[in-house]
N, C-alpha and C. Protein backbone atom coordinates (compact mmCIF):
# COMPACT_ATOMS: atom_id res chain seq x y z
N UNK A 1 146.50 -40.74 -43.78
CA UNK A 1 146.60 -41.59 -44.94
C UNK A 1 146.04 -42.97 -44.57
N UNK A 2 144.94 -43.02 -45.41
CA UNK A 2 144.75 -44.84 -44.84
C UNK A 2 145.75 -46.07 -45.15
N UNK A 3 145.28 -47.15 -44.02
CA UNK A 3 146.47 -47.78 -44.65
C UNK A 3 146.37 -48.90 -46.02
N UNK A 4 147.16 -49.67 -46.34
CA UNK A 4 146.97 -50.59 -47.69
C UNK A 4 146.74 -51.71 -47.67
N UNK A 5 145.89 -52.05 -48.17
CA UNK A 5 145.22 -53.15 -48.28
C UNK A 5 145.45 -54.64 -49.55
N UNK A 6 145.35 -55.62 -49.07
CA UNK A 6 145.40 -56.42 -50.33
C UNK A 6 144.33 -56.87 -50.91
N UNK A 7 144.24 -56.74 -52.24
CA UNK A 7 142.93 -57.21 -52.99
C UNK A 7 142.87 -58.30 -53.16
N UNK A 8 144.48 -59.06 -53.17
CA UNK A 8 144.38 -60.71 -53.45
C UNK A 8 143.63 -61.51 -52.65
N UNK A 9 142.81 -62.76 -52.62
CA UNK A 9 142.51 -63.39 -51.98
C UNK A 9 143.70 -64.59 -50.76
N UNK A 10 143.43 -64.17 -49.80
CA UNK A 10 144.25 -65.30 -48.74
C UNK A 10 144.20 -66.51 -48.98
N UNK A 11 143.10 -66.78 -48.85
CA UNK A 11 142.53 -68.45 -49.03
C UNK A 11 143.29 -69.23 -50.33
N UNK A 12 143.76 -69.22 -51.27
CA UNK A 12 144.49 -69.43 -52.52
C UNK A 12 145.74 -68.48 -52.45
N UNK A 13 146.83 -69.26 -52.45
CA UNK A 13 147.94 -68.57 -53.17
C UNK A 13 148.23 -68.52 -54.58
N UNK A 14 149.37 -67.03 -54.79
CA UNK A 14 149.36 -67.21 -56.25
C UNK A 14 150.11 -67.99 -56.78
N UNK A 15 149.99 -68.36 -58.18
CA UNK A 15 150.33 -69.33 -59.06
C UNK A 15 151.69 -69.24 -59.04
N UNK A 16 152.53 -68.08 -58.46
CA UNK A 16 154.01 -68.26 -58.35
C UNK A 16 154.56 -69.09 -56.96
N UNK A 17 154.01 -68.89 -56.09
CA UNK A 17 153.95 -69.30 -54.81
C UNK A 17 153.66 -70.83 -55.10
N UNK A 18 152.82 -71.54 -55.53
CA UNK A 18 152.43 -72.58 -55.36
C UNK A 18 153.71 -73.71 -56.41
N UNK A 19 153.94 -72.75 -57.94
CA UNK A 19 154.76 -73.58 -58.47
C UNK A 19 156.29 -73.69 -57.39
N UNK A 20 156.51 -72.67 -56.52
CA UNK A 20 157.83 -72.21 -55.66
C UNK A 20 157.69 -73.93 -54.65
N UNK A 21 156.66 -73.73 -54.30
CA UNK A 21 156.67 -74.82 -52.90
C UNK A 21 156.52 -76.44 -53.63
N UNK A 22 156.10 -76.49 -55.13
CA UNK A 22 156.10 -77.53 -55.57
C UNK A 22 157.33 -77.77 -55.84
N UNK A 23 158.35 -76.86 -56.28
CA UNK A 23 159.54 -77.22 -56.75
C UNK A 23 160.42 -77.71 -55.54
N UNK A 24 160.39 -77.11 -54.60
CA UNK A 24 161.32 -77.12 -53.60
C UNK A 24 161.02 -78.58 -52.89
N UNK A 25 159.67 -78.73 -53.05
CA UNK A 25 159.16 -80.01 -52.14
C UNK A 25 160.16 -81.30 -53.23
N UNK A 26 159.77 -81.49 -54.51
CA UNK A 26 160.37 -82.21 -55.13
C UNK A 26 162.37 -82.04 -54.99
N UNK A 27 163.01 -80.90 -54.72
CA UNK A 27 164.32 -80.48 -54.94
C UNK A 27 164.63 -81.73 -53.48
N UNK A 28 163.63 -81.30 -52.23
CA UNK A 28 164.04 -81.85 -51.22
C UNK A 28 163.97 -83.65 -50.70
N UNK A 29 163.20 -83.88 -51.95
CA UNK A 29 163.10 -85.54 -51.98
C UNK A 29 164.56 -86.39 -52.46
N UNK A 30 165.43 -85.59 -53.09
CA UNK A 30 166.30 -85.91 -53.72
C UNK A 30 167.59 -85.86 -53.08
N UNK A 31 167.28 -85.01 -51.45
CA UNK A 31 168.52 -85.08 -50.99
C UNK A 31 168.79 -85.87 -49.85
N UNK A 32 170.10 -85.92 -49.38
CA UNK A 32 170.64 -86.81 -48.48
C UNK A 32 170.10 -85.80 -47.06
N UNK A 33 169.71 -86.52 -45.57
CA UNK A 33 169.16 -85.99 -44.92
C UNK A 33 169.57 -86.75 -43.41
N UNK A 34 170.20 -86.16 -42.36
CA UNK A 34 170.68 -86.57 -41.23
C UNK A 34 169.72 -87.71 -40.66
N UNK A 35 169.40 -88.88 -40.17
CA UNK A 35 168.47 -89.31 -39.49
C UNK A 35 167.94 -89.42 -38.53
N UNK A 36 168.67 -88.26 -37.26
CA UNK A 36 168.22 -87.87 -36.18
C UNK A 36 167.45 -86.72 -36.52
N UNK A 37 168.63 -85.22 -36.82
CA UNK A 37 167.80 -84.26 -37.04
C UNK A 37 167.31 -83.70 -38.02
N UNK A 38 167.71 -84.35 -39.16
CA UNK A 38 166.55 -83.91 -40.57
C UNK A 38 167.33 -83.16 -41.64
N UNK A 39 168.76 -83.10 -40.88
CA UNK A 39 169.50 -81.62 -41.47
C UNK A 39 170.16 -81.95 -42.64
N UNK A 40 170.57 -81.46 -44.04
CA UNK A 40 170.95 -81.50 -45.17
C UNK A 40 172.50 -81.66 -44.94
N UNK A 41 173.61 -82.27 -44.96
CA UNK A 41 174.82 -82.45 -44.72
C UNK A 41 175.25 -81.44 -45.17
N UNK A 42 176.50 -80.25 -44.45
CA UNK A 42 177.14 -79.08 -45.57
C UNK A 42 178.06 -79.58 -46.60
N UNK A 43 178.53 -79.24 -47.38
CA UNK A 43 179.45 -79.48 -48.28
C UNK A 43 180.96 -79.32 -47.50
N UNK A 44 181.73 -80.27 -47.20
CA UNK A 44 182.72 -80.55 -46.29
C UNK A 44 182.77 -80.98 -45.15
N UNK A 45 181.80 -81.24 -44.80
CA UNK A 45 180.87 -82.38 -43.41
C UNK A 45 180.94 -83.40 -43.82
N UNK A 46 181.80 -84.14 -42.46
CA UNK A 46 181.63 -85.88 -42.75
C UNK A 46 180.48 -86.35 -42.34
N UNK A 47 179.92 -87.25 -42.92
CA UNK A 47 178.64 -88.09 -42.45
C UNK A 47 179.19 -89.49 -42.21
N UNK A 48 178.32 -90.07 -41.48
CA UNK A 48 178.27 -91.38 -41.03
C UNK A 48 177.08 -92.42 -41.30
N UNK A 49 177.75 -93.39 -42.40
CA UNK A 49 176.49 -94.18 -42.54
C UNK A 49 176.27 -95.55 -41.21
N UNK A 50 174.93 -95.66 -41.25
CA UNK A 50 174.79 -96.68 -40.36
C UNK A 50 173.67 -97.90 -40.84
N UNK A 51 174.24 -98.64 -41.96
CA UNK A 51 173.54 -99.21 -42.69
C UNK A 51 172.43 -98.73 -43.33
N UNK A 52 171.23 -98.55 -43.66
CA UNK A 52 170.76 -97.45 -44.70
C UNK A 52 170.79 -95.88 -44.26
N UNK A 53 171.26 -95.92 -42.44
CA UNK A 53 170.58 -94.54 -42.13
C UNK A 53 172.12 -93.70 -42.57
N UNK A 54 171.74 -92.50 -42.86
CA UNK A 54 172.87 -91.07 -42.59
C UNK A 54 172.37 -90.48 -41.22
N UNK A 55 174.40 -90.34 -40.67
CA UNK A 55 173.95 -89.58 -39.66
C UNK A 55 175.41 -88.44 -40.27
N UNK A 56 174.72 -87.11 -39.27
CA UNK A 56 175.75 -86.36 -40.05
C UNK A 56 176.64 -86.26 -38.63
N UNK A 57 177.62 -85.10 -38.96
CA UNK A 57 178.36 -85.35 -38.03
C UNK A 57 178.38 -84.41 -36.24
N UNK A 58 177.46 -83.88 -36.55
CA UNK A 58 176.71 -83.03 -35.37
C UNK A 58 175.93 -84.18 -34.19
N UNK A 59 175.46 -85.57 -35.31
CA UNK A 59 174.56 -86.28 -34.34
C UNK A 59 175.05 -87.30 -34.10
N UNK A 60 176.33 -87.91 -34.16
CA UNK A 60 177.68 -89.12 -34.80
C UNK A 60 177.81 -89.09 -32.83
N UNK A 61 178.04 -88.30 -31.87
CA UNK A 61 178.11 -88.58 -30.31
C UNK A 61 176.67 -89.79 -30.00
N UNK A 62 175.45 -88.90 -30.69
CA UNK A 62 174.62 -89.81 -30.25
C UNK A 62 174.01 -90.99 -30.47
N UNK A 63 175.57 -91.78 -31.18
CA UNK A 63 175.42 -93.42 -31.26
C UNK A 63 176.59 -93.94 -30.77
N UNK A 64 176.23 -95.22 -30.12
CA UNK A 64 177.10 -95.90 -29.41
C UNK A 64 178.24 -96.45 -30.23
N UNK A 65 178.10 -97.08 -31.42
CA UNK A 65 178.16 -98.07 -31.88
C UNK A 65 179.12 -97.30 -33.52
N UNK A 66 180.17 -97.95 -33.87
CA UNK A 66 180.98 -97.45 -34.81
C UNK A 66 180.39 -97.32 -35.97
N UNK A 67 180.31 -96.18 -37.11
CA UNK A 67 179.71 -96.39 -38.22
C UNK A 67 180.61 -97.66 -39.50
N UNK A 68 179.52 -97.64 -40.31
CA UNK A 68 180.08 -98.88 -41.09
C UNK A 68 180.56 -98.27 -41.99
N UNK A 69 180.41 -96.68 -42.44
CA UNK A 69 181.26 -96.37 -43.09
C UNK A 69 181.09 -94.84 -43.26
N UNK A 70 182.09 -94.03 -42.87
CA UNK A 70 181.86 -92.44 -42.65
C UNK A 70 182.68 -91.80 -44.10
N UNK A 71 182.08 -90.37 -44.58
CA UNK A 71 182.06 -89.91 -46.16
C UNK A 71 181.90 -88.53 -46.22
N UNK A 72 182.59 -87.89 -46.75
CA UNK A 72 182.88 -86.31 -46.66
C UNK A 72 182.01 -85.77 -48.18
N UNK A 73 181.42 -84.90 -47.70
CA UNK A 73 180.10 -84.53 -48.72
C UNK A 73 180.78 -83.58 -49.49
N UNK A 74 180.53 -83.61 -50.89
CA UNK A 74 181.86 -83.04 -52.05
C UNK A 74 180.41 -82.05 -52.30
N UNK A 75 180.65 -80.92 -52.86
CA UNK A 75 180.03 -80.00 -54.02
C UNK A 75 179.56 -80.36 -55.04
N UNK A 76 178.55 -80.20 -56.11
CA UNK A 76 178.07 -81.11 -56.62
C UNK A 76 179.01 -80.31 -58.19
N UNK A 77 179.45 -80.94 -58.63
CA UNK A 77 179.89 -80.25 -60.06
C UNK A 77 179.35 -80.01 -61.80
N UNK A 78 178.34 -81.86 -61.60
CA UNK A 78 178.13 -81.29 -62.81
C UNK A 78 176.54 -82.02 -62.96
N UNK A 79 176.35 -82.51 -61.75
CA UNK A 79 175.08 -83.01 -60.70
C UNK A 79 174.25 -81.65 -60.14
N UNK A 80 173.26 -82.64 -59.97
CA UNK A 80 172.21 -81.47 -58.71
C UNK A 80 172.63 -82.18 -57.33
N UNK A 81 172.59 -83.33 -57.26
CA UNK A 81 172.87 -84.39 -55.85
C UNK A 81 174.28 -84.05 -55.49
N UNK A 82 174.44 -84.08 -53.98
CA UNK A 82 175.61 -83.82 -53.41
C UNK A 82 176.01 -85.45 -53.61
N UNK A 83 177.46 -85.68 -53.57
CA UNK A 83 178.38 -86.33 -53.85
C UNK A 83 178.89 -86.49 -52.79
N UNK A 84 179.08 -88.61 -52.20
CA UNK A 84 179.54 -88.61 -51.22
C UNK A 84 180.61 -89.58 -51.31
N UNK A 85 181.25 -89.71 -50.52
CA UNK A 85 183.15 -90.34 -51.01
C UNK A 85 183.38 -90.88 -49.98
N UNK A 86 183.79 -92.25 -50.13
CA UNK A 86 184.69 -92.74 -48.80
C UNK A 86 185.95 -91.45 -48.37
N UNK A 87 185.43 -91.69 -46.81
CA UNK A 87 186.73 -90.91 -46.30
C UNK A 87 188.33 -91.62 -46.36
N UNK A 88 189.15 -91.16 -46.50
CA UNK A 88 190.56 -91.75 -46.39
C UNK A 88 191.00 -91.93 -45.04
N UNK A 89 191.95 -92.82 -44.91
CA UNK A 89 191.88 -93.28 -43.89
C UNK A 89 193.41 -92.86 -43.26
């Protein structure tokens, strides 16, 4: 049996593919993002702000220096953006 081949062209993706990576590129401008490693905070992860930067809490060892203000990342309910809250103290 020979084997199968694609007729589509490589060089161009299809028009589903391309609207997919446009959407996602825009979904990912909108979110909050660790500033060491890039990573999306989970929903119940405290983060740590450090004046404009987020750090989440995986990378919070690798600063010296106390955050100015740390925030537990809520589920988004009636938002697309995750929701962030002073922690209680």
């Amino acid at each position: 049996m020979p084997p199968l081949t694609h007729t589509r062209s490589r060089s161009r993706p299809p028009r589903e593919i391309s609207l997919l990576r446009k959407s996602v590129g825009a979904l990912a401008a909108d979110r909050h993002v660790c500033w060491h490693c890039r990573r999306t905070p989970l929903v119940g992860e405290y983060v740590h702000h450090y004046g404009e930067r987020l750090v989440c809490d995986l990378c919070r060892p690798l600063r010296r220096e106390p955050p100015g203000e740390t925030v537990l990342v809520h589920s988004p309910e009636h938002e697309r953006a995750v929701k962030l809250r002073p922690r209680a103290a």
